[in-house]
N, C-alpha and C. Protein backbone atom coordinates (compact mmCIF):
# COMPACT_ATOMS: atom_id res chain seq x y z
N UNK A 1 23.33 -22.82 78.58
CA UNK A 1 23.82 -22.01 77.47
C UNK A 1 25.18 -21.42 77.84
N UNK A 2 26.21 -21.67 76.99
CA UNK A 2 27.76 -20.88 77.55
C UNK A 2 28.07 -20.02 77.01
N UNK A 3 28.72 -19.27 77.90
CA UNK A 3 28.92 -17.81 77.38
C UNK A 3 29.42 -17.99 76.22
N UNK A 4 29.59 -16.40 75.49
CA UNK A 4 30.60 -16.25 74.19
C UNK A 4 31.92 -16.06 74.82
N UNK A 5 33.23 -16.35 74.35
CA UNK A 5 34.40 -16.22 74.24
C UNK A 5 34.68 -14.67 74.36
N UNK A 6 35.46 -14.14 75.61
CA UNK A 6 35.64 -12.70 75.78
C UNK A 6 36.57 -12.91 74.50
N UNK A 7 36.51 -11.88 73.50
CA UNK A 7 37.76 -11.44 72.57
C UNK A 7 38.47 -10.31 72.98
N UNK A 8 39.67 -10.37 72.72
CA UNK A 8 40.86 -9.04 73.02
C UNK A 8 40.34 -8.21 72.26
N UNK A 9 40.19 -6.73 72.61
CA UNK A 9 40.18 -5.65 71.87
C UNK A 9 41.44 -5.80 70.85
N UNK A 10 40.94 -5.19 69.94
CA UNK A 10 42.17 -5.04 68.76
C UNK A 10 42.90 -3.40 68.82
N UNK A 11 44.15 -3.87 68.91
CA UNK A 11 45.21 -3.21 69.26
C UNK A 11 44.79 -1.23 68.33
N UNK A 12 44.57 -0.32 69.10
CA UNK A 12 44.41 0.65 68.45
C UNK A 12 45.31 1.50 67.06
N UNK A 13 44.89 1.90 66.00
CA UNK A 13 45.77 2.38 65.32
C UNK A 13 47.08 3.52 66.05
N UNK A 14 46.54 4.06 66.75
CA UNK A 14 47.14 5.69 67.28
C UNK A 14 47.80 4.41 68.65
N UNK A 15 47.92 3.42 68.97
CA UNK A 15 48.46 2.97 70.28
C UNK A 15 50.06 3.32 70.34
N UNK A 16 50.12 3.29 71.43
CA UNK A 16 51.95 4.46 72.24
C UNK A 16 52.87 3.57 71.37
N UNK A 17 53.80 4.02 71.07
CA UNK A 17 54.82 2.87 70.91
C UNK A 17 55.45 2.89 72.21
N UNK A 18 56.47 1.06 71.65
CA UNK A 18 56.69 0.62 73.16
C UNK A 18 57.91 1.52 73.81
N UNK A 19 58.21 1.23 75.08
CA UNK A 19 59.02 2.10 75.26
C UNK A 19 60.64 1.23 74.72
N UNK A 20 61.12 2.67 74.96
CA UNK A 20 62.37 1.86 74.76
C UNK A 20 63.37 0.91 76.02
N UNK A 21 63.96 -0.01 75.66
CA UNK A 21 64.73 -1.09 76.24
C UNK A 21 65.65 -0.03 77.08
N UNK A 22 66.21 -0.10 78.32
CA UNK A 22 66.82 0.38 79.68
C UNK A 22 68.23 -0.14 79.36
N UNK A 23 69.21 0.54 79.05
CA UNK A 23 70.72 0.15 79.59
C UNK A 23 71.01 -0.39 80.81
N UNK A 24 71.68 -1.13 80.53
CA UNK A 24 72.17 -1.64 82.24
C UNK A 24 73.33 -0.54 82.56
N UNK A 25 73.50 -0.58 83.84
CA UNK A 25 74.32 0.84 83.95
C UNK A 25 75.89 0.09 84.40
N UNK A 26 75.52 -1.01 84.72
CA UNK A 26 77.09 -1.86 84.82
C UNK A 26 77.00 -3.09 83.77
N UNK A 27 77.78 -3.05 82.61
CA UNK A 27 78.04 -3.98 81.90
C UNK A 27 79.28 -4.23 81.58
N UNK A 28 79.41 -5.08 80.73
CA UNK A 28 81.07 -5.80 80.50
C UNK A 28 82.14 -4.93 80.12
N UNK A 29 81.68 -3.68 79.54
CA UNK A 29 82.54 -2.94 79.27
C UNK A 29 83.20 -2.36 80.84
N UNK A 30 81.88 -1.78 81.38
CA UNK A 30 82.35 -0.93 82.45
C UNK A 30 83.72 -1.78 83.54
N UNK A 31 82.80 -2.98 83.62
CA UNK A 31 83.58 -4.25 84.32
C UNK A 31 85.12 -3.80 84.74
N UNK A 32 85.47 -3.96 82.65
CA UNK A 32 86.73 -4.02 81.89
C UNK A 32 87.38 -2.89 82.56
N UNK A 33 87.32 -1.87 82.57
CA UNK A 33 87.35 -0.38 82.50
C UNK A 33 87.47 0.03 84.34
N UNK A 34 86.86 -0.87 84.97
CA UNK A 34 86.54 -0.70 86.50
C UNK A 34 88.49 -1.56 86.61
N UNK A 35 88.43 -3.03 86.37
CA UNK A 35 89.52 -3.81 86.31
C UNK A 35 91.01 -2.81 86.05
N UNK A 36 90.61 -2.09 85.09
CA UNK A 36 91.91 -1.53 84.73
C UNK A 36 92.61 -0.23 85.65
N UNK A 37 91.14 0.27 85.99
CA UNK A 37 91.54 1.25 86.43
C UNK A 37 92.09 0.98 88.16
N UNK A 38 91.56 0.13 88.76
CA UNK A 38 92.11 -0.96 89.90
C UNK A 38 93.88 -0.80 89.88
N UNK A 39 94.16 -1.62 88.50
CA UNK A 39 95.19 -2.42 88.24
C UNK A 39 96.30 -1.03 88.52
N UNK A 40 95.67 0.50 87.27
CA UNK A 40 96.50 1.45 87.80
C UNK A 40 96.76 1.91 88.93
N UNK A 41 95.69 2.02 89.27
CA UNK A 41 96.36 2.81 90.96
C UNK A 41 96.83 2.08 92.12
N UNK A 42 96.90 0.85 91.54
CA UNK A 42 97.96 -0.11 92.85
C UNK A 42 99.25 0.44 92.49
N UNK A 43 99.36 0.50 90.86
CA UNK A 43 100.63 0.53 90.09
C UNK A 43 101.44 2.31 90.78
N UNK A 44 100.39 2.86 90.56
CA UNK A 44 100.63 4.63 90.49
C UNK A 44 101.12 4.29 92.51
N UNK A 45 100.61 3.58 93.14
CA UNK A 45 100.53 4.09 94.02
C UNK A 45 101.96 3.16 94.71
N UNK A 46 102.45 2.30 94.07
CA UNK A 46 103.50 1.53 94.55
C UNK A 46 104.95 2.58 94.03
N UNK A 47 104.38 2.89 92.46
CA UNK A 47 105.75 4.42 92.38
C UNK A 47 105.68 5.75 93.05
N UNK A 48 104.01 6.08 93.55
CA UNK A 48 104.27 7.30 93.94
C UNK A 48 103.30 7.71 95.59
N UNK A 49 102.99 6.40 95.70
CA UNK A 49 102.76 6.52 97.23
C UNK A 49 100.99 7.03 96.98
N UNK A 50 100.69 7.23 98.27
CA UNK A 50 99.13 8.07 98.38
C UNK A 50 99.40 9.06 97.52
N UNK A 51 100.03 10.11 97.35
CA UNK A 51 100.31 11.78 96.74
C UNK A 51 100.18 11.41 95.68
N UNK A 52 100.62 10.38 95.25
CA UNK A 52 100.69 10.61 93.53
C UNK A 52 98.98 9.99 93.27
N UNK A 53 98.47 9.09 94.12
CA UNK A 53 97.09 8.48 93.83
C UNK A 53 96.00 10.18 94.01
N UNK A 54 96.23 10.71 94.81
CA UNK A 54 94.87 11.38 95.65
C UNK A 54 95.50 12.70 94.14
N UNK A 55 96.85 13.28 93.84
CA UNK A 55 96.89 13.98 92.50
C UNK A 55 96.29 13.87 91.27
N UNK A 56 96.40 12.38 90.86
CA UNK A 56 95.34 12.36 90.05
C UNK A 56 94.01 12.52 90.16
N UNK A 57 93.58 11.73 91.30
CA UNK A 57 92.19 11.81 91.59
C UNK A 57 91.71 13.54 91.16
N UNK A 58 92.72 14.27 92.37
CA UNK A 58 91.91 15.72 92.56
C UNK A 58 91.75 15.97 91.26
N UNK A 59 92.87 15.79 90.37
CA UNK A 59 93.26 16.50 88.74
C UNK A 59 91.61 16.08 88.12
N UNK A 60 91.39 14.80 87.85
CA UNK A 60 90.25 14.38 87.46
C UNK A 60 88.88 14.21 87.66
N UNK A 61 88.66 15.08 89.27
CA UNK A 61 87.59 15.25 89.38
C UNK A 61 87.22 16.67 88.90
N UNK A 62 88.12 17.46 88.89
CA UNK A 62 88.15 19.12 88.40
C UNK A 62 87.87 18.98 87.01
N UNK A 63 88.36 17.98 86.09
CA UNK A 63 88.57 17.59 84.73
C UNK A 63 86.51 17.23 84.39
N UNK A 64 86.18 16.52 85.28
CA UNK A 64 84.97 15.86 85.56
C UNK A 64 84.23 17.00 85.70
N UNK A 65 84.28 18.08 86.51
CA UNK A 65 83.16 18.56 86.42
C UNK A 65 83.49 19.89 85.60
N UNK A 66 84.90 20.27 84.40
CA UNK A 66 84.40 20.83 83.71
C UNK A 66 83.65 19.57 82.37
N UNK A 67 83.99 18.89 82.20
CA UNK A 67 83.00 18.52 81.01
C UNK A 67 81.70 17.64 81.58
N UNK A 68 81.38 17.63 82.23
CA UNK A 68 79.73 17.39 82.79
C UNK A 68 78.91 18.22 82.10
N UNK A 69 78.86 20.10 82.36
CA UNK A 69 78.08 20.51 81.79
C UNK A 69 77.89 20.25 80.62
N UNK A 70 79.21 19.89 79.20
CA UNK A 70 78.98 19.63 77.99
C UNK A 70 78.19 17.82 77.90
N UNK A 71 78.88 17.16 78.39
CA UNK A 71 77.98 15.89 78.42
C UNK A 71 76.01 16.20 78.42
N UNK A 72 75.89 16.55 79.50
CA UNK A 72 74.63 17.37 79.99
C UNK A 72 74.29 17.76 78.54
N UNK A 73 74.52 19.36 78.01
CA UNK A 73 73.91 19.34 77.38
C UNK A 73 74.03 18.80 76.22
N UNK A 74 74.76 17.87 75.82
CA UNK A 74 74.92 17.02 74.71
C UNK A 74 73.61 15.80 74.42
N UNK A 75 73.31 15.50 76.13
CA UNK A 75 72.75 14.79 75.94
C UNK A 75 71.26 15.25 75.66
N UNK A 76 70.68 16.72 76.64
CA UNK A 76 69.62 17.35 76.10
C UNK A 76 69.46 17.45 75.11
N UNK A 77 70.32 17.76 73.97
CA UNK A 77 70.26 17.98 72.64
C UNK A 77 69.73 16.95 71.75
N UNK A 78 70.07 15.43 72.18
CA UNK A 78 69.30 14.28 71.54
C UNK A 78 68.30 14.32 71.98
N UNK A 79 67.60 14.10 73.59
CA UNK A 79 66.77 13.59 73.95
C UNK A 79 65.60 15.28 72.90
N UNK A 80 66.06 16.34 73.02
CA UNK A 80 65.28 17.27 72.46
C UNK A 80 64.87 17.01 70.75
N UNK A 81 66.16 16.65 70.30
CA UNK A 81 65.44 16.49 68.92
C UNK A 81 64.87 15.14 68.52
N UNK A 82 64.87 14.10 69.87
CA UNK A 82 64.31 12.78 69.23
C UNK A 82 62.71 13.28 69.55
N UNK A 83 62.43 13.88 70.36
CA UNK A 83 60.80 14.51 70.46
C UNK A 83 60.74 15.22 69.53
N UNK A 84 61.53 16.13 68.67
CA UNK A 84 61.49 17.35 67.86
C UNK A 84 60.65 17.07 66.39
N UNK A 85 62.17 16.09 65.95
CA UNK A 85 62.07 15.99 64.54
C UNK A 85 60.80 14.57 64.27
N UNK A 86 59.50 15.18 62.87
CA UNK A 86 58.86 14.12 62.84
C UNK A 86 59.56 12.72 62.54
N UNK A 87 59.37 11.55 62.80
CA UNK A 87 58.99 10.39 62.89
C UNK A 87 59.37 10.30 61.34
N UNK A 88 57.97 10.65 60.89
CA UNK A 88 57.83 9.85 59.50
C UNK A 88 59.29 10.42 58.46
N UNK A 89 59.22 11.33 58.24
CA UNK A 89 60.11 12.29 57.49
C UNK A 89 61.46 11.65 57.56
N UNK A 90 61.76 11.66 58.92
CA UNK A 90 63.07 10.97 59.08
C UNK A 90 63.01 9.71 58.80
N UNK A 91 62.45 9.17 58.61
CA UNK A 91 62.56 7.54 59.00
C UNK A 91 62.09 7.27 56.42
N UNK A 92 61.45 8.71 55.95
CA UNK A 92 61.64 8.46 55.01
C UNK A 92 63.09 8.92 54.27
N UNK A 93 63.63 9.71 55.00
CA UNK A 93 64.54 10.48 54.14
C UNK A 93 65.92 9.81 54.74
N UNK A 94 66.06 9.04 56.02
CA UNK A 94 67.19 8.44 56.58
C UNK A 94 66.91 7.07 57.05
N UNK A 95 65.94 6.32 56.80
CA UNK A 95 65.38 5.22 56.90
C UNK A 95 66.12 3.78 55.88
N UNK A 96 65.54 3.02 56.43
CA UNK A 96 66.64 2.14 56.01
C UNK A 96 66.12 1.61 54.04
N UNK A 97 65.11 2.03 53.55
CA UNK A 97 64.58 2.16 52.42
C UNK A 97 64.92 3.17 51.59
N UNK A 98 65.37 4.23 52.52
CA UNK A 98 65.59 5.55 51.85
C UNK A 98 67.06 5.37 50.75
N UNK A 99 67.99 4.67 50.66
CA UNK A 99 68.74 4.03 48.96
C UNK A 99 69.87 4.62 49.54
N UNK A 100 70.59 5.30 48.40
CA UNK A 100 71.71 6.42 48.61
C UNK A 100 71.22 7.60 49.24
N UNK A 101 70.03 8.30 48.91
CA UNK A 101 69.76 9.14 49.08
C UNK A 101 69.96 9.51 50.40
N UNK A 102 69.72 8.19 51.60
CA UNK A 102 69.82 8.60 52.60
C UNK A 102 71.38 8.56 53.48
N UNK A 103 71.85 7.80 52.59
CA UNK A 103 73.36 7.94 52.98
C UNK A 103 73.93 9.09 52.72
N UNK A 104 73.79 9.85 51.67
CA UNK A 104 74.12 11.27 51.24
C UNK A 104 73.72 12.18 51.91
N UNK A 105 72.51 11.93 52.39
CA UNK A 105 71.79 13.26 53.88
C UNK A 105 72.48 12.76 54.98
N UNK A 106 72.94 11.67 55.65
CA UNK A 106 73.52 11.43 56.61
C UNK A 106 75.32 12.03 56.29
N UNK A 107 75.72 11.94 55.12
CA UNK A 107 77.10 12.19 54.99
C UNK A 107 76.90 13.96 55.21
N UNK A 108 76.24 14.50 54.53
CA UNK A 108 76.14 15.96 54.70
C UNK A 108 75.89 16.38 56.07
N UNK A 109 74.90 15.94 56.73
CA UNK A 109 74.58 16.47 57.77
C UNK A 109 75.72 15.98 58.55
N UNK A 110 76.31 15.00 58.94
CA UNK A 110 77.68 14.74 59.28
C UNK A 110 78.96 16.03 59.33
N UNK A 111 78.73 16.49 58.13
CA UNK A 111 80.24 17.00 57.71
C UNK A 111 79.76 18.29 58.27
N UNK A 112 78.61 19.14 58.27
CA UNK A 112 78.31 20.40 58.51
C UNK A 112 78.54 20.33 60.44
N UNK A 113 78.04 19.19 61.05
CA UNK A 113 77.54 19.62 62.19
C UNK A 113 78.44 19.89 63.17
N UNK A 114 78.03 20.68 64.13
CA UNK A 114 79.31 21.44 64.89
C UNK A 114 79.33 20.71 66.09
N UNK A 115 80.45 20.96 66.50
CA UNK A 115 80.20 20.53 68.17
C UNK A 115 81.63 19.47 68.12
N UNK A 116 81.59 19.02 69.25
CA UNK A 116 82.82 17.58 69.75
C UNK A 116 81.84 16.57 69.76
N UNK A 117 82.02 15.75 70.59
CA UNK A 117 81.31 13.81 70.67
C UNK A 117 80.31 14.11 71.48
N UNK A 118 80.59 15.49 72.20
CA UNK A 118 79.12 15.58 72.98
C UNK A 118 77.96 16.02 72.44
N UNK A 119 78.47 16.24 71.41
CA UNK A 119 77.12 16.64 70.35
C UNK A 119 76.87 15.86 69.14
N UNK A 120 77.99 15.31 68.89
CA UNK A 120 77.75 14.41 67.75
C UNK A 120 76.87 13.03 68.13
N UNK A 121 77.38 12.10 68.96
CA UNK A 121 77.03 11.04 69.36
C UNK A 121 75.42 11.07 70.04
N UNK A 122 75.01 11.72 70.71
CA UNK A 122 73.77 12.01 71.28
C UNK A 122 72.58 12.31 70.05
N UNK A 123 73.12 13.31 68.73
CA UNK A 123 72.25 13.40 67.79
C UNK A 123 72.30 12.16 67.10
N UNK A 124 73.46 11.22 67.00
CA UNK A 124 73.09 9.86 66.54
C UNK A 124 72.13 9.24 66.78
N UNK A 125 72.76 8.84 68.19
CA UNK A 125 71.62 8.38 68.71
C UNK A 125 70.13 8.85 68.69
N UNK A 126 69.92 10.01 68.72
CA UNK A 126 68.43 10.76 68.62
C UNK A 126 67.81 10.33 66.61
N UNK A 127 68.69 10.44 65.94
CA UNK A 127 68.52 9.99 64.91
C UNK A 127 68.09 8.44 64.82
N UNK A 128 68.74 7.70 65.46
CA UNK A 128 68.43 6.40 65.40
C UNK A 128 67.10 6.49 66.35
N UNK A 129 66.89 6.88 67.32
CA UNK A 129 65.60 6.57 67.89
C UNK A 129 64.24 7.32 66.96
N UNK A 130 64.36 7.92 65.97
CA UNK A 130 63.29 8.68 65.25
C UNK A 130 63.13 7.93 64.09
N UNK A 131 63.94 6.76 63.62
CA UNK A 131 63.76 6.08 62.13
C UNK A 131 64.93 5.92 61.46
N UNK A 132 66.02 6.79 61.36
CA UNK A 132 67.12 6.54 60.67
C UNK A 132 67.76 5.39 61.06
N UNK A 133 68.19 4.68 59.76
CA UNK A 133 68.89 3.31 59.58
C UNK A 133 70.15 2.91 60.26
N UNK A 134 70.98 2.00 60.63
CA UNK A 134 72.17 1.92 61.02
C UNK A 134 73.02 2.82 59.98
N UNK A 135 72.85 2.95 58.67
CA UNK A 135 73.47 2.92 57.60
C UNK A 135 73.93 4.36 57.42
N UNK A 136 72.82 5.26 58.03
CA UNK A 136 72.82 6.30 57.81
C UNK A 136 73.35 7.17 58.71
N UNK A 137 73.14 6.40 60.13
CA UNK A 137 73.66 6.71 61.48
C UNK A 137 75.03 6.88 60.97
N UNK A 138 75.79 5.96 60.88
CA UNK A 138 77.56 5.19 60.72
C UNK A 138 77.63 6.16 59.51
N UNK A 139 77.04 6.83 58.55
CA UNK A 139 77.79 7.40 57.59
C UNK A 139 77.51 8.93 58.15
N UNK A 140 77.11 9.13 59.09
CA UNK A 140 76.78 10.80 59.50
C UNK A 140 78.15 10.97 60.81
N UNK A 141 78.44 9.44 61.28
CA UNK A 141 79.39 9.81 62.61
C UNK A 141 80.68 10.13 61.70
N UNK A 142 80.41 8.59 60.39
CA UNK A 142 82.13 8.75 60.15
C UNK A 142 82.37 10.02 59.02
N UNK A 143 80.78 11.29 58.55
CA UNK A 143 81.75 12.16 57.86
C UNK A 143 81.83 13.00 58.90
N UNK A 144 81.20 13.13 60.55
CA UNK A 144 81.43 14.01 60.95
C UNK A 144 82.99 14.04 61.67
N UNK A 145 83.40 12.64 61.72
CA UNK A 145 84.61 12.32 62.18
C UNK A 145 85.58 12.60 60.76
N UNK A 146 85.50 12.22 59.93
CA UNK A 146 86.73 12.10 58.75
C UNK A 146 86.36 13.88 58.31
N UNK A 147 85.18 14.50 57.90
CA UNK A 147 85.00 16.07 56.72
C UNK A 147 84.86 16.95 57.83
N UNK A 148 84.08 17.05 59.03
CA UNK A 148 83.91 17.93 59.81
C UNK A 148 84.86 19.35 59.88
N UNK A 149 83.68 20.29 59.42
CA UNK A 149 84.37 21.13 58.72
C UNK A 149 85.01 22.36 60.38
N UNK A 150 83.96 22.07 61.57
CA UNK A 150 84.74 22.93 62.63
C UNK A 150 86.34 22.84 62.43
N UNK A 151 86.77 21.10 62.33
CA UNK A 151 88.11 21.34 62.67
C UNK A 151 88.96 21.65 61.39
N UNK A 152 88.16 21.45 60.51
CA UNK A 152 88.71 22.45 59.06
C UNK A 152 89.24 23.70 59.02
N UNK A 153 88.08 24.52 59.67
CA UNK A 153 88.14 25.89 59.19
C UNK A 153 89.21 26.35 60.93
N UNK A 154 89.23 25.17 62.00
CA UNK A 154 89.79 25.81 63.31
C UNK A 154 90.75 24.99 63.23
N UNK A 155 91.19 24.37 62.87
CA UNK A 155 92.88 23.51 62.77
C UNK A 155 93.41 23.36 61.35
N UNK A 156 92.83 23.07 60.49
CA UNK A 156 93.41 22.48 59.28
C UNK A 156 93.83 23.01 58.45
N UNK A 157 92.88 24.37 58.44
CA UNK A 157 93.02 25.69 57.08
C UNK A 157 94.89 26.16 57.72
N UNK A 158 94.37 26.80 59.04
CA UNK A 158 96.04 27.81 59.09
C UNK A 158 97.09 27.40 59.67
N UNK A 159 96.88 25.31 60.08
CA UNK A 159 98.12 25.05 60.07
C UNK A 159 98.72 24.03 58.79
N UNK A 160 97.26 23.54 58.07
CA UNK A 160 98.08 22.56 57.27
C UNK A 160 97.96 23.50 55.07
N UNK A 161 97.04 24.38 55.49
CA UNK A 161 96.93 25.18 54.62
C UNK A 161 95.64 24.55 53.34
N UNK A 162 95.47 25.02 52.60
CA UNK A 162 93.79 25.56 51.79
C UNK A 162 93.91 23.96 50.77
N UNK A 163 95.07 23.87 50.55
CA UNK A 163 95.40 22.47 49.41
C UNK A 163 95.30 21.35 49.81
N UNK A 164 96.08 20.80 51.46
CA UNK A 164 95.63 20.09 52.03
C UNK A 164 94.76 19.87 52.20
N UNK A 165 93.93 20.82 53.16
CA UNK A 165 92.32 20.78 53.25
C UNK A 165 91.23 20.19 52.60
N UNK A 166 91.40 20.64 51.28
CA UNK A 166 90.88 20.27 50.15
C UNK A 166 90.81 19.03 49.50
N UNK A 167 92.15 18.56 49.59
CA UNK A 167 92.54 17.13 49.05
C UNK A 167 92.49 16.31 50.28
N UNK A 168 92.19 16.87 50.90
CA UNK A 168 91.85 15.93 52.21
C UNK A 168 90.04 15.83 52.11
N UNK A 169 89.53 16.40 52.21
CA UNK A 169 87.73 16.41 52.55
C UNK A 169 87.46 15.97 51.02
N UNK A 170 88.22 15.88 49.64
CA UNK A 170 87.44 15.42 48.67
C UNK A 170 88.31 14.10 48.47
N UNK A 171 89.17 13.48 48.76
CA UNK A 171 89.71 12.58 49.16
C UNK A 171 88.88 11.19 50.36
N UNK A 172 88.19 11.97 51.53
CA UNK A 172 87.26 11.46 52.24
C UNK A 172 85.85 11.43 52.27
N UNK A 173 85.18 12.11 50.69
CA UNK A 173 84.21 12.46 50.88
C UNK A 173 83.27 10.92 50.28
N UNK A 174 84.09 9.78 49.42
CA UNK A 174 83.55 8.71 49.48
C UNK A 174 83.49 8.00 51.15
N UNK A 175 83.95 7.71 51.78
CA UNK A 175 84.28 7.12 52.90
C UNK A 175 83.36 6.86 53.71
N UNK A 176 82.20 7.95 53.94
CA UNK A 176 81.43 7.55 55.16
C UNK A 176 80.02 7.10 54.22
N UNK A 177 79.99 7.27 52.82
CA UNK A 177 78.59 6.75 52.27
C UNK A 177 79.43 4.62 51.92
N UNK A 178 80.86 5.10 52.13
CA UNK A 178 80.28 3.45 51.85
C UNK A 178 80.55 2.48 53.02
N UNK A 179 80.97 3.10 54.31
CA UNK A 179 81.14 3.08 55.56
C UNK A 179 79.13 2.73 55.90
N UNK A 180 78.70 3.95 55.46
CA UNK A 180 77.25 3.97 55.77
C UNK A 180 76.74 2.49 54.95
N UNK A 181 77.09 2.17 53.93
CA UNK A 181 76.82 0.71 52.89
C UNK A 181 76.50 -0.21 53.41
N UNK A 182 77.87 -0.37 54.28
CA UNK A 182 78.45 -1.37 54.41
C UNK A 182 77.73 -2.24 55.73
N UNK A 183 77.23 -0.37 56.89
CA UNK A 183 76.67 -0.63 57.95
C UNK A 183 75.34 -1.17 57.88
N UNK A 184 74.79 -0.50 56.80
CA UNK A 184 73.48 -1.92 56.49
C UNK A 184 73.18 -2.52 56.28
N UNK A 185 74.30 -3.07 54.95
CA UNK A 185 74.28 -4.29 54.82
C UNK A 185 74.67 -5.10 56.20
N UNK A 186 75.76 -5.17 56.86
CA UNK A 186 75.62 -5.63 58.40
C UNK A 186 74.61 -5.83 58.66
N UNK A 187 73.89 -4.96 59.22
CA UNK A 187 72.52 -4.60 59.62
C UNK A 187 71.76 -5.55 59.56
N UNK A 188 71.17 -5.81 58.01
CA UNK A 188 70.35 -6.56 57.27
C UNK A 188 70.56 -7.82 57.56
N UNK A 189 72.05 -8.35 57.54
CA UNK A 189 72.41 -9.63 57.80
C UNK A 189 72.63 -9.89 59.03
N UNK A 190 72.86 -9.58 59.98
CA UNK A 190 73.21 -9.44 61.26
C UNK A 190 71.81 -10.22 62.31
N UNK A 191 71.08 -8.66 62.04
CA UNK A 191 69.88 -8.39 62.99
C UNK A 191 68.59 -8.97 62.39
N UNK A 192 68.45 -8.60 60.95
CA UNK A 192 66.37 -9.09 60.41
C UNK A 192 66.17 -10.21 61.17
N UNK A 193 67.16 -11.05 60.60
CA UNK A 193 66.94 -12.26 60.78
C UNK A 193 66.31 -12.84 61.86
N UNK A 194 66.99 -12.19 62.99
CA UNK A 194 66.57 -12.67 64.60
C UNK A 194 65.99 -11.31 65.11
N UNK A 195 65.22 -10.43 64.50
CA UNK A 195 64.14 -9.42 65.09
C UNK A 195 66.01 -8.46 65.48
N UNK A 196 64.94 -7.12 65.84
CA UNK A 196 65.72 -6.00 66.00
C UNK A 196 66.57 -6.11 67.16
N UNK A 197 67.76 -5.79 67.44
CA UNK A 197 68.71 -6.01 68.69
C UNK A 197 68.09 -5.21 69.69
């Protein structure tokens, strides 16, 4: 008499999701970027000897460790709200189903949010790891890059004055929803096809 056929348990409803995919910490960019920076300091150092090489250096390691702490917590700030904010919510209200609607929450939340790239880019990313679409991502960087109102109300108001301002942020305020459009359509055509990148 032969046994029955062990069957696989069936995959649990509540099971982990997978983890996420690991950056390589040296890739083609860095390569690029390693190459160049080579290329300068033969250059720096044939016009200005060791002194002018070990000047920059010192200049840029001082440079380095004041913006570490902001990197740092830039990056806490994603990894905190990709645990924070629910899942579902986001992924309905900035998800790639979510229409205009969700291009319009990505353009707003864009234009309000404070901070430099160390805060912007990290909540992208935290956005994209919770459900939000490419579409919505790309229209939250580019209004926080084109409307962002910090450098409004701290550069723009009292040197370029209240009219500028104005005709500038309602001038750009199409830009990042069809920036955001455009990024999903990409998206759609790009990636479905051959599973998620």
């Amino acid at each position: 008499m032969s046994e029955p056929p062990i069957k696989t348990p069936a995959p649990a409803d509540d099971a982990e999701p997978r983890p996420r995919r690991g950056r390589k910490p040296v890739g083609w960019s860095m390569i690029f970027i390693g190459a160049l920076v080579a290329v300068c300091v033969v250059l720096v150092w044939r016009r200005d000897g060791v002194d002018g090489v070990l000047g920059i250096l010192s200049h840029d390691v001082v440079l380095f460790g004041e913006i570490l702490p902001r990197v740092l917590a830039g990056c806490l700030l994603g990894g905190f709200i990709a645990e924070i904010l629910p899942h579902e919510k986001v992924s309905r209200a900035l998800g790639p189903n979510s229409g205009l609607k969700g291009l319009l929450i990505g353009t707003a939340f864009g234009a309000i949010l404070p901070g430099g790239p160390f805060t912007a880019y990290p909540v992208a990313a935290a956005l994209l790891t919770v459900g939000a679409d490419f579409g919505a991502a790309i229209a939250m960087v580019v209004s926080w890059t084109l409307i962002g109102y910090g450098r409004a109300v701290a550069w723009e108001l009292p040197i370029l004055g209240p009219d500028f301002t104005l005709w500038r942020i309602v001038i750009s305020l199409p830009i990042p929803v069809l920036a955001g459009a455009l990024g999903r359509f990409a998206y759609v055509r790009m990636y479905r096809k051959g599973g998620r990148p």
